[in-house]
PDB file of N, CA and C in Angstrom:
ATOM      1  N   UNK A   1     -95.376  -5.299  31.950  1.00  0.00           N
ATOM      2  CA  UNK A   1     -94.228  -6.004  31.409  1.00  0.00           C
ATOM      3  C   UNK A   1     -94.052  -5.722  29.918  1.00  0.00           C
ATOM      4  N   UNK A   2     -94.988  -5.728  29.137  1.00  0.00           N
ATOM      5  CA  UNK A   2     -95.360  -5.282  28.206  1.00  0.00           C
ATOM      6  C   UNK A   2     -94.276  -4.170  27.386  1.00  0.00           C
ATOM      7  N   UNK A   3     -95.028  -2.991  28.270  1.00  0.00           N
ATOM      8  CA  UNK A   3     -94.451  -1.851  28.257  1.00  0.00           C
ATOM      9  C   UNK A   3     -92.919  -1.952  28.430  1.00  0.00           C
ATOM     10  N   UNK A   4     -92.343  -2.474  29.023  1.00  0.00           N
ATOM     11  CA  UNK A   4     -90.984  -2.418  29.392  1.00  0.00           C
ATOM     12  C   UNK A   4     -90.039  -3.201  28.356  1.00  0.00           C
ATOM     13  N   UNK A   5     -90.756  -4.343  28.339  1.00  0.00           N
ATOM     14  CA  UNK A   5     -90.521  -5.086  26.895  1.00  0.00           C
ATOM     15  C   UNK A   5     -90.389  -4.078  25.438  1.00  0.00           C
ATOM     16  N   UNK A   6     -91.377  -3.377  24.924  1.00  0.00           N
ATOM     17  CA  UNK A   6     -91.255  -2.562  24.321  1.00  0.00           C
ATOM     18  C   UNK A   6     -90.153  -0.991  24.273  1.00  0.00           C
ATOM     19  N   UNK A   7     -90.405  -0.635  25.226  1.00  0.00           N
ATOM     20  CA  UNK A   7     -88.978   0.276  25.878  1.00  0.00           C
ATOM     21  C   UNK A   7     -88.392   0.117  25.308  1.00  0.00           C
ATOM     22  N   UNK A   8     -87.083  -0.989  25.889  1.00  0.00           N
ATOM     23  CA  UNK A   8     -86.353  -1.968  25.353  1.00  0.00           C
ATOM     24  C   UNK A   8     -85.879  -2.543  23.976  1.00  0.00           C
ATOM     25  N   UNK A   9     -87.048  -2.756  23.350  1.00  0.00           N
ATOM     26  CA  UNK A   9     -87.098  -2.964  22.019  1.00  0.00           C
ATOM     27  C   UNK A   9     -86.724  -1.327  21.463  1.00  0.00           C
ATOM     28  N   UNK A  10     -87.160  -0.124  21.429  1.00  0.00           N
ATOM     29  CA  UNK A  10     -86.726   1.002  21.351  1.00  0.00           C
ATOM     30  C   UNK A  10     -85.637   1.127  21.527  1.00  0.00           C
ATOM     31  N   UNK A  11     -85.264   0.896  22.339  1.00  0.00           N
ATOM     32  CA  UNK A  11     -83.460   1.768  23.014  1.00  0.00           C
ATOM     33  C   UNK A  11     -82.381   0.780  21.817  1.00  0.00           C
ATOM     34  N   UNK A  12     -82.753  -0.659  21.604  1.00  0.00           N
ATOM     35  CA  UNK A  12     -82.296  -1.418  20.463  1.00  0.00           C
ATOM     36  C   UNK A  12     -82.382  -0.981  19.304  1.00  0.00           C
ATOM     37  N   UNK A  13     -83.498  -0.883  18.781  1.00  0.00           N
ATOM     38  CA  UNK A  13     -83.844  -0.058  17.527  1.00  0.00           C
ATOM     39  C   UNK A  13     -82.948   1.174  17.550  1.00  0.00           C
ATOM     40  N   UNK A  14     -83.419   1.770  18.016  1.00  0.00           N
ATOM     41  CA  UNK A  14     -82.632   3.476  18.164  1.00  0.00           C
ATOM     42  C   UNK A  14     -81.215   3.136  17.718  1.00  0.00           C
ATOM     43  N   UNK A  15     -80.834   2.424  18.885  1.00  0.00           N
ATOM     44  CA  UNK A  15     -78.956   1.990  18.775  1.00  0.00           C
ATOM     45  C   UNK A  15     -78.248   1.302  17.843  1.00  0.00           C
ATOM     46  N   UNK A  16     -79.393   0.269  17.564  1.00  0.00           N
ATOM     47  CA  UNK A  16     -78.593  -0.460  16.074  1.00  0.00           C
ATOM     48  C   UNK A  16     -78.241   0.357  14.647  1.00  0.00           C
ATOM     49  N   UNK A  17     -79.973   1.102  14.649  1.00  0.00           N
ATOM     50  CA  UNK A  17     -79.814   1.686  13.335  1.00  0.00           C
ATOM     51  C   UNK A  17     -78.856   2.944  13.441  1.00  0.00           C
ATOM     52  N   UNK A  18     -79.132   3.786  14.634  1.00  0.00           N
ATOM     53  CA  UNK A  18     -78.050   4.989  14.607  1.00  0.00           C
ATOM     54  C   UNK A  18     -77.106   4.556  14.561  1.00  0.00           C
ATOM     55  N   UNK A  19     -76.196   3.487  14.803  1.00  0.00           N
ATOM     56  CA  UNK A  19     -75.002   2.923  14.516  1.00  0.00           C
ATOM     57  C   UNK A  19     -75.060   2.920  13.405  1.00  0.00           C
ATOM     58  N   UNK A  20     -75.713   2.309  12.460  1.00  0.00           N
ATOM     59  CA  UNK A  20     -75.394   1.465  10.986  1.00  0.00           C
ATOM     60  C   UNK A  20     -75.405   2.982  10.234  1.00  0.00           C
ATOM     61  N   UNK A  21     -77.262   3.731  10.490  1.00  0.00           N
ATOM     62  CA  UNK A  21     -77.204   4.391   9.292  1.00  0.00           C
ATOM     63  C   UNK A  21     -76.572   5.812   9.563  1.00  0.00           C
ATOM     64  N   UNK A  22     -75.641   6.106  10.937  1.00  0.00           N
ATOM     65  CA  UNK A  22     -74.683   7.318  11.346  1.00  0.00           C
ATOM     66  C   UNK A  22     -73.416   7.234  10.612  1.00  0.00           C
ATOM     67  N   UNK A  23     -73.161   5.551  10.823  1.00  0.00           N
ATOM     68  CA  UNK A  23     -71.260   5.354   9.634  1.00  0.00           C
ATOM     69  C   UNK A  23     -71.243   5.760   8.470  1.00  0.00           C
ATOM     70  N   UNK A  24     -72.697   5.680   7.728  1.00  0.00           N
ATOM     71  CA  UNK A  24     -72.501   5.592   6.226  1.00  0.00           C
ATOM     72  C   UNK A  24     -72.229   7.182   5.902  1.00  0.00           C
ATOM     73  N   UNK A  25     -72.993   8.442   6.647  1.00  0.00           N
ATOM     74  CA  UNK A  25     -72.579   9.882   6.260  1.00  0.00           C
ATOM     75  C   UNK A  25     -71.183  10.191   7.043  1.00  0.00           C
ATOM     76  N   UNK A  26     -71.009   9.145   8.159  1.00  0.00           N
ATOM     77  CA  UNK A  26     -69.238   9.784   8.818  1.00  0.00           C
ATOM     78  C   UNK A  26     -68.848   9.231   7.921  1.00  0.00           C
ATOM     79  N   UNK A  27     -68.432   8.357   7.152  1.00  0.00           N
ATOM     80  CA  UNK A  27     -67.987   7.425   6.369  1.00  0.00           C
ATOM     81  C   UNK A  27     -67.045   8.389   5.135  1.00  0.00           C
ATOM     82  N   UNK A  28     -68.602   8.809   4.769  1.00  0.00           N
ATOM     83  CA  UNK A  28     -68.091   9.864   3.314  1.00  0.00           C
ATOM     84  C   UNK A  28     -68.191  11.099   3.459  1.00  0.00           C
ATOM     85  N   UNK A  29     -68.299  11.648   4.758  1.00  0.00           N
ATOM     86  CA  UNK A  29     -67.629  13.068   4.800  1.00  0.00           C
ATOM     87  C   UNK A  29     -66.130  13.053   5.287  1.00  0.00           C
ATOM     88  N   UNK A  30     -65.947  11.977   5.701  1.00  0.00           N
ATOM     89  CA  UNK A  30     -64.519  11.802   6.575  1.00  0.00           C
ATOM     90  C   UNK A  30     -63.457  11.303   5.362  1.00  0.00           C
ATOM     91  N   UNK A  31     -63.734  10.886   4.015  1.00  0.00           N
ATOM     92  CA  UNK A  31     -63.524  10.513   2.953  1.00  0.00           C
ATOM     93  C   UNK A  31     -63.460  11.852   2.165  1.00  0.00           C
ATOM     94  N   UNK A  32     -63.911  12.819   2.354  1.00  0.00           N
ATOM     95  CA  UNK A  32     -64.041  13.923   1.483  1.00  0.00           C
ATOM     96  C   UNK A  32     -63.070  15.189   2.502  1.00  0.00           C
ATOM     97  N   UNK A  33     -63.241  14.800   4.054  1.00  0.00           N
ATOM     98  CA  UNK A  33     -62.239  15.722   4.332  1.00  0.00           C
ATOM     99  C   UNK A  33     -62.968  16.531   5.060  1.00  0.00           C
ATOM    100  N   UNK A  34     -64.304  16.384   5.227  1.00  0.00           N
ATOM    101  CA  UNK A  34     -65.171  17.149   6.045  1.00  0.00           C
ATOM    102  C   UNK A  34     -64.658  16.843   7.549  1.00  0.00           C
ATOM    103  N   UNK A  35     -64.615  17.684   8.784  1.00  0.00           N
ATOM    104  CA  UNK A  35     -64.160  17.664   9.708  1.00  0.00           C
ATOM    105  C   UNK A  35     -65.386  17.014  10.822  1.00  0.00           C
ATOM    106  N   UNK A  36     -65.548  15.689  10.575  1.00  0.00           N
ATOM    107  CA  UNK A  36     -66.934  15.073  10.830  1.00  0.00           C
ATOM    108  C   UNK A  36     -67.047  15.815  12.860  1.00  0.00           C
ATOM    109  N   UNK A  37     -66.002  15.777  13.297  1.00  0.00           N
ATOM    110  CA  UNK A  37     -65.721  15.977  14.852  1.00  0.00           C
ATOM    111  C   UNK A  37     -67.076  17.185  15.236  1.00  0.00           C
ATOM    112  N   UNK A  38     -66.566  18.049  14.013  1.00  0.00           N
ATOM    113  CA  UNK A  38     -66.999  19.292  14.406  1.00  0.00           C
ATOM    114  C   UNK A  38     -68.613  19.540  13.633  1.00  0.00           C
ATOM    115  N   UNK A  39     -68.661  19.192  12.710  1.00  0.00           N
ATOM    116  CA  UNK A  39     -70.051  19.327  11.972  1.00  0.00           C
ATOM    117  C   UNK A  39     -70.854  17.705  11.890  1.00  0.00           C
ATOM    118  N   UNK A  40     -70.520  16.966  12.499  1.00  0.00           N
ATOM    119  CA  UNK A  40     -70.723  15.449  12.092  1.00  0.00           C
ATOM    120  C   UNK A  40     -72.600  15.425  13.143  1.00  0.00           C
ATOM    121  N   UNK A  41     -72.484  16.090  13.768  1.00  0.00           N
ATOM    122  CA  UNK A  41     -73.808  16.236  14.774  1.00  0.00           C
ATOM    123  C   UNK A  41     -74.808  16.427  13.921  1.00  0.00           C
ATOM    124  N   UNK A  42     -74.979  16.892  12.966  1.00  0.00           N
ATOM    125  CA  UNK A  42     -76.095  17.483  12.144  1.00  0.00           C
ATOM    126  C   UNK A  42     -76.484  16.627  11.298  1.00  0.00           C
ATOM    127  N   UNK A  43     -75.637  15.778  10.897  1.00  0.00           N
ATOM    128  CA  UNK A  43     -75.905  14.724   9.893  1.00  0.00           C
ATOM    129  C   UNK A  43     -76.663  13.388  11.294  1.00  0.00           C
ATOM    130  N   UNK A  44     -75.921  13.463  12.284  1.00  0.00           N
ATOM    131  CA  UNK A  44     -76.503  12.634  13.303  1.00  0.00           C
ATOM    132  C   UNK A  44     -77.658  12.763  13.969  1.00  0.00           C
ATOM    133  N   UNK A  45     -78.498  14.571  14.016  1.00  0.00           N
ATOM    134  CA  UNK A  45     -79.396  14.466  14.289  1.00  0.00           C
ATOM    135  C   UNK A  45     -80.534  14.140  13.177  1.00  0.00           C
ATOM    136  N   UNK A  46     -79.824  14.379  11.963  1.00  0.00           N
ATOM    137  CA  UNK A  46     -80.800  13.568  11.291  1.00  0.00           C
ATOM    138  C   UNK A  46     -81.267  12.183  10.471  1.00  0.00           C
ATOM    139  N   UNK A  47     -80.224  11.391  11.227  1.00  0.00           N
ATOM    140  CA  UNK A  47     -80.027   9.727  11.442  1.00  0.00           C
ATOM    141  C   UNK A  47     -81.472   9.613  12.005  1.00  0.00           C
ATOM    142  N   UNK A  48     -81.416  10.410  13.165  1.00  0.00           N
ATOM    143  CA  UNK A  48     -82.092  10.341  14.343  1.00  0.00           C
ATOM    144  C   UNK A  48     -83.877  10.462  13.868  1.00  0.00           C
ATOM    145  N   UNK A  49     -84.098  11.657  13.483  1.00  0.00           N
ATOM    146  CA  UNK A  49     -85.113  11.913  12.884  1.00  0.00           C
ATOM    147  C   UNK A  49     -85.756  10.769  11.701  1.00  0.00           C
ATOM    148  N   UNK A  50     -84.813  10.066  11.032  1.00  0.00           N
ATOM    149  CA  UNK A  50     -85.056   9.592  10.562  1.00  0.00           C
ATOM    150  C   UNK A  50     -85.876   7.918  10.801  1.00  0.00           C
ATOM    151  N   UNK A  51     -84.965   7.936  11.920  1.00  0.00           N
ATOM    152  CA  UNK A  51     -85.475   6.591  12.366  1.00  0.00           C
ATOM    153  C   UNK A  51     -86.642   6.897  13.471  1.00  0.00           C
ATOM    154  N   UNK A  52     -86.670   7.975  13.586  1.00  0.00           N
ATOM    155  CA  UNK A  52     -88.248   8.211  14.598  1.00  0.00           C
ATOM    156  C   UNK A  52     -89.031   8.114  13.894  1.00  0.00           C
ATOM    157  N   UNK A  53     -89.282   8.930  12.856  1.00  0.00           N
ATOM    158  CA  UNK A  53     -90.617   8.438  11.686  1.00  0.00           C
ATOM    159  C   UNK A  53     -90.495   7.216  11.042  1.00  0.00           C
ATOM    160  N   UNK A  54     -89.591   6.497  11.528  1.00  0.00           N
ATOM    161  CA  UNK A  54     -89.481   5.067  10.395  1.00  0.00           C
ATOM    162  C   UNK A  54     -90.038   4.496  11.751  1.00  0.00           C
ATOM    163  N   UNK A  55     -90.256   4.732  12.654  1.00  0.00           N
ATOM    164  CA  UNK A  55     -90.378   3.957  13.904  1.00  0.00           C
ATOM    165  C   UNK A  55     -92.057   4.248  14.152  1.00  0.00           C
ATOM    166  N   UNK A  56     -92.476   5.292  13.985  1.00  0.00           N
ATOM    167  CA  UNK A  56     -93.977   5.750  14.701  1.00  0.00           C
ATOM    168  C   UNK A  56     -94.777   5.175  12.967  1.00  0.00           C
ATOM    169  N   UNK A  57     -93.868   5.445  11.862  1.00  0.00           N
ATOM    170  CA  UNK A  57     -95.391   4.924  10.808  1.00  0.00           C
ATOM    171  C   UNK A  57     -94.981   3.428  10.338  1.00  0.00           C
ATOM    172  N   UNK A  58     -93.542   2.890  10.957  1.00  0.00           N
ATOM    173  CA  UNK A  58     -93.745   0.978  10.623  1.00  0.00           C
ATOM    174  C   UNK A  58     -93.579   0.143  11.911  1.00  0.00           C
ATOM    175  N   UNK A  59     -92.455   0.586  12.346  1.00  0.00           N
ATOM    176  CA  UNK A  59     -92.272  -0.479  13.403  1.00  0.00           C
ATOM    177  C   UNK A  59     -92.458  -0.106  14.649  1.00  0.00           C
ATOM    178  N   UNK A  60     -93.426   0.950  15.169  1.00  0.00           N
ATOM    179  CA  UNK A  60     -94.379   0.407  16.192  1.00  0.00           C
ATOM    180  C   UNK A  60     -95.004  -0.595  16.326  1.00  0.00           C
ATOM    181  N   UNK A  61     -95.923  -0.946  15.373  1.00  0.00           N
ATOM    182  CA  UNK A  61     -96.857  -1.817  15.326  1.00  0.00           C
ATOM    183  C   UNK A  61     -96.546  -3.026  14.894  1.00  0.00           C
ATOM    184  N   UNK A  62     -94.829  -3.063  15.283  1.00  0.00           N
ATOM    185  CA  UNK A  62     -95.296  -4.751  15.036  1.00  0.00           C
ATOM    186  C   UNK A  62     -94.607  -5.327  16.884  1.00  0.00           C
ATOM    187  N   UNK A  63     -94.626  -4.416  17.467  1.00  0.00           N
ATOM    188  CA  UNK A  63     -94.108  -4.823  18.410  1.00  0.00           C
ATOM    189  C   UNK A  63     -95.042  -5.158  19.718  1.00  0.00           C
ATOM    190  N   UNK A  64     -94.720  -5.231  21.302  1.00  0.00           N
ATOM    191  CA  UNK A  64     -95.289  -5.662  22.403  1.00  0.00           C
ATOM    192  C   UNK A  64     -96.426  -4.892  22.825  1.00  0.00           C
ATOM    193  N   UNK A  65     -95.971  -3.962  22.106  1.00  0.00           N
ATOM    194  CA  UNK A  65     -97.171  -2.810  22.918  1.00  0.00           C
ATOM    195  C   UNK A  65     -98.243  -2.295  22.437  1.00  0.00           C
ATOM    196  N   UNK A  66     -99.752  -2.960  22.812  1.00  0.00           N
ATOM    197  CA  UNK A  66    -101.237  -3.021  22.058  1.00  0.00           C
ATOM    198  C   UNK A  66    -101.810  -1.579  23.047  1.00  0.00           C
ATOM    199  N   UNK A  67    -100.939  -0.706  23.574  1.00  0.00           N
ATOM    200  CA  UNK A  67    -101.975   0.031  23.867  1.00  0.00           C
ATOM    201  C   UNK A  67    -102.148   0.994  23.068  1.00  0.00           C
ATOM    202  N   UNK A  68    -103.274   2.193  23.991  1.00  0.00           N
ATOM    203  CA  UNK A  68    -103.634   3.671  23.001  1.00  0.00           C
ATOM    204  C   UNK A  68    -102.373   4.209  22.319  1.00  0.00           C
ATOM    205  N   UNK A  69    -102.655   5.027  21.693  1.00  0.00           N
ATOM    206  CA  UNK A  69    -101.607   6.398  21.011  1.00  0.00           C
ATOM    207  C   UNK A  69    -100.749   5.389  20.230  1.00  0.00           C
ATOM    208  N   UNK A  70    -101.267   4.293  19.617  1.00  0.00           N
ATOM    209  CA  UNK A  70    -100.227   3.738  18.614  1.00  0.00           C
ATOM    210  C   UNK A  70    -100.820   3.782  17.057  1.00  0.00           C
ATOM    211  N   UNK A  71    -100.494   5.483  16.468  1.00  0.00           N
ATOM    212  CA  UNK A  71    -101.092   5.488  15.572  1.00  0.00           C
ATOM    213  C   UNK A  71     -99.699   6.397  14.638  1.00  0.00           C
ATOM    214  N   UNK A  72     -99.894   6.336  13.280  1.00  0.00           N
ATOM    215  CA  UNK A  72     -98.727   6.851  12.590  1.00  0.00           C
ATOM    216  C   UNK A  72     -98.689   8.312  12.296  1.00  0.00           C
ATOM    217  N   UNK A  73     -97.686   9.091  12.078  1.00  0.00           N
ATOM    218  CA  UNK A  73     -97.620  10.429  12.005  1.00  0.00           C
ATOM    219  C   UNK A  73     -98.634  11.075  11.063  1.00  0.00           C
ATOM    220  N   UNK A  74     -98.769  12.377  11.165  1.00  0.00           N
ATOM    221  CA  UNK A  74     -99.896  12.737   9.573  1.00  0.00           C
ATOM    222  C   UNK A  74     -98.917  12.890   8.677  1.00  0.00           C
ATOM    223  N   UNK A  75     -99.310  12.439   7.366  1.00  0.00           N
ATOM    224  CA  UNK A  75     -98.543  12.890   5.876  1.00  0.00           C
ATOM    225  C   UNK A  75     -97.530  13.938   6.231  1.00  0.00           C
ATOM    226  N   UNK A  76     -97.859  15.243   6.122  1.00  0.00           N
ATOM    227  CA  UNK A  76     -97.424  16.131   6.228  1.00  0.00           C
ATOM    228  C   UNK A  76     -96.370  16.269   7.453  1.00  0.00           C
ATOM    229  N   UNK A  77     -96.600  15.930   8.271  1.00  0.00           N
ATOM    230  CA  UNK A  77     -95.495  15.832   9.536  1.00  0.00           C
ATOM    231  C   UNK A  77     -94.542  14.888   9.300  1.00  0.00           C
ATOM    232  N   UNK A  78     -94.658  13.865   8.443  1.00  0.00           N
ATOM    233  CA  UNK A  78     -94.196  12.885   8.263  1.00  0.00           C
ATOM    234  C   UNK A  78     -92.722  13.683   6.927  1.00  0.00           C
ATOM    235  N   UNK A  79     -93.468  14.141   5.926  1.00  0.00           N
ATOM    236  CA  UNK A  79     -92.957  14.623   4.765  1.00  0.00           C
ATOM    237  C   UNK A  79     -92.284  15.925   5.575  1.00  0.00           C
ATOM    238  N   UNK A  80     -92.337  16.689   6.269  1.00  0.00           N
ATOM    239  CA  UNK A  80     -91.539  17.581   6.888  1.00  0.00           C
ATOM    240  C   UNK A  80     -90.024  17.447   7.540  1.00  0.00           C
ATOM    241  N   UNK A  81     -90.493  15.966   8.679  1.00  0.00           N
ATOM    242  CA  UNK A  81     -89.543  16.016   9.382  1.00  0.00           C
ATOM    243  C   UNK A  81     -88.395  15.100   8.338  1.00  0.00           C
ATOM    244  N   UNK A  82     -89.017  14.296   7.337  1.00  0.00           N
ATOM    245  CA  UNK A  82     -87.910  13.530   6.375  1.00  0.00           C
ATOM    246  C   UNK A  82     -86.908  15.089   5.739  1.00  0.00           C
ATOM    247  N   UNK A  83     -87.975  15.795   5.552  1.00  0.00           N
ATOM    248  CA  UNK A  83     -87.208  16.964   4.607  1.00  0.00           C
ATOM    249  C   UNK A  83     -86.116  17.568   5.481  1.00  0.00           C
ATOM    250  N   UNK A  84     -86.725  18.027   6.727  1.00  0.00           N
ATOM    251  CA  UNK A  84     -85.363  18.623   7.704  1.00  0.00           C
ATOM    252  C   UNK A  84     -84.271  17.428   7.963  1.00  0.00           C
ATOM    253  N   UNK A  85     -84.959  16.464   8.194  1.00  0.00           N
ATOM    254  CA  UNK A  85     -83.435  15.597   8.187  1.00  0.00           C
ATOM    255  C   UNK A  85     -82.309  15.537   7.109  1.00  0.00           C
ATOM    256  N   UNK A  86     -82.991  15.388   5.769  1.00  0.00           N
ATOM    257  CA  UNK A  86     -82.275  15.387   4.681  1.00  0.00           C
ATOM    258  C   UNK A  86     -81.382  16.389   4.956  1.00  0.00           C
ATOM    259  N   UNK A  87     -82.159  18.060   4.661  1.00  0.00           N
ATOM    260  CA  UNK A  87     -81.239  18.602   4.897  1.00  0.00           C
ATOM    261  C   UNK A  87     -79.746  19.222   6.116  1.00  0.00           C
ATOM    262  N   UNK A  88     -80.397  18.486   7.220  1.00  0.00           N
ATOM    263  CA  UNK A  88     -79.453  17.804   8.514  1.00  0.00           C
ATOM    264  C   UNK A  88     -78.453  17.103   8.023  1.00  0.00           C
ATOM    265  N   UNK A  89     -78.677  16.118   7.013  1.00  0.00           N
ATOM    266  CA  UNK A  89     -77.899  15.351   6.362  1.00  0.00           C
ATOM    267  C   UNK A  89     -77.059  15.734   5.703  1.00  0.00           C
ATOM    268  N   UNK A  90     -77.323  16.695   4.955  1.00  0.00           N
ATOM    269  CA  UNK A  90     -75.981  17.635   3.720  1.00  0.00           C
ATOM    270  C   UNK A  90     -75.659  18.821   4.244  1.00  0.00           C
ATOM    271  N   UNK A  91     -76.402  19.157   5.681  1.00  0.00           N
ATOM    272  CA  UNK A  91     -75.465  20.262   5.976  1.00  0.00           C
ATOM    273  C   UNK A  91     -73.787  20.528   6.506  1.00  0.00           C
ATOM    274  N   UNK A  92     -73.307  19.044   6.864  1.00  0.00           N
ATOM    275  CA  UNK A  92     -71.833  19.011   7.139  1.00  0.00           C
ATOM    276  C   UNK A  92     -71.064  19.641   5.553  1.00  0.00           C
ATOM    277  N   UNK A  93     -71.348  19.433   4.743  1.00  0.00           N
ATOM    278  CA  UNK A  93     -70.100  19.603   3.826  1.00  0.00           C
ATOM    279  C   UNK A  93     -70.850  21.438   3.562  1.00  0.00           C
ATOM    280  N   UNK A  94     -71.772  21.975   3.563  1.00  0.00           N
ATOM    281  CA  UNK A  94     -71.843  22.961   3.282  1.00  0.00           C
ATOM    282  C   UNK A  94     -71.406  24.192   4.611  1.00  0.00           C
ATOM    283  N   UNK A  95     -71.273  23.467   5.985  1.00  0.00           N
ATOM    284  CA  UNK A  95     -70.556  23.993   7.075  1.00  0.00           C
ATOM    285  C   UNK A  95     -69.461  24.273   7.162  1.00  0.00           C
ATOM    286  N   UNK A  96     -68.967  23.362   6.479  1.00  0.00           N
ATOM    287  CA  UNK A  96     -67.555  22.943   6.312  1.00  0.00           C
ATOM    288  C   UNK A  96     -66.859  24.318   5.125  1.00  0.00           C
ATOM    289  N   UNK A  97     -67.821  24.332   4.159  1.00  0.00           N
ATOM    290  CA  UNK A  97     -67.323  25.149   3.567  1.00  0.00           C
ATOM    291  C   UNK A  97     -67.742  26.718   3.463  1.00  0.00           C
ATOM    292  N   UNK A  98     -68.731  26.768   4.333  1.00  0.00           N
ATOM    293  CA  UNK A  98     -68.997  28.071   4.594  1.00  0.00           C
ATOM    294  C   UNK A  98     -68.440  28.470   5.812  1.00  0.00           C
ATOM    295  N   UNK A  99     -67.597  28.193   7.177  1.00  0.00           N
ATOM    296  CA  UNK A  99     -67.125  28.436   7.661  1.00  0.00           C
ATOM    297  C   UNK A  99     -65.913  28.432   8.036  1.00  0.00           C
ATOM    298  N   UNK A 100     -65.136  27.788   6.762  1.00  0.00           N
ATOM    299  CA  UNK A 100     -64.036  27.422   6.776  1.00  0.00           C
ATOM    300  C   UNK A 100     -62.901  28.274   5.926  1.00  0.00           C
TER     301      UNK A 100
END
């Protein structure tokens, strides 16, 4: 039950924050004229990324689920995947203008 409970709590997490923190880059590329339709994915997969490492090194552990494998990313994996997201993040306006 546990487990399912937790699930759950995931698919929430995931959905709230990709909602909140996906508007703020459609927000201001769609403000600048960037064609979010077409390049807006890249900034979204790295919403995404973002909230997976915010998820495996804080808020796992405060949730339902006490079993194995609940341990936080290494440094370095951690500092990687923030970096590819970032740049996931600013690659719409440089798409935009390199293929345009």
């Amino acid at each position: 039950m546990r487990v399912l409970l937790e699930l759950l709590r995931i698919i929430f997490i995931f959905a709230i924050l990709a909602t909140l923190l996906g508007g703020i880059p459609h927000a201001i590329y769609s403000n600048i004229g960037i064609d979010t339709d077409k390049y807006g994915w890249t900034a979204m997969l790295g919403v995404f990324i973002i909230i997976f490492v915010l998820y495996r090194n804080k808020l796992q552990f405060s949730g339902w689920y006490t079993g194995k494998g609940r341990e936080k990313l290494p440094k370095t994996m951690s500092k990687t995947l923030v970096l590819c997201a970032i740049v996931l993040l600013l690659s719409p306006p440089i798409l935009h203008f390199l293929l345009s």
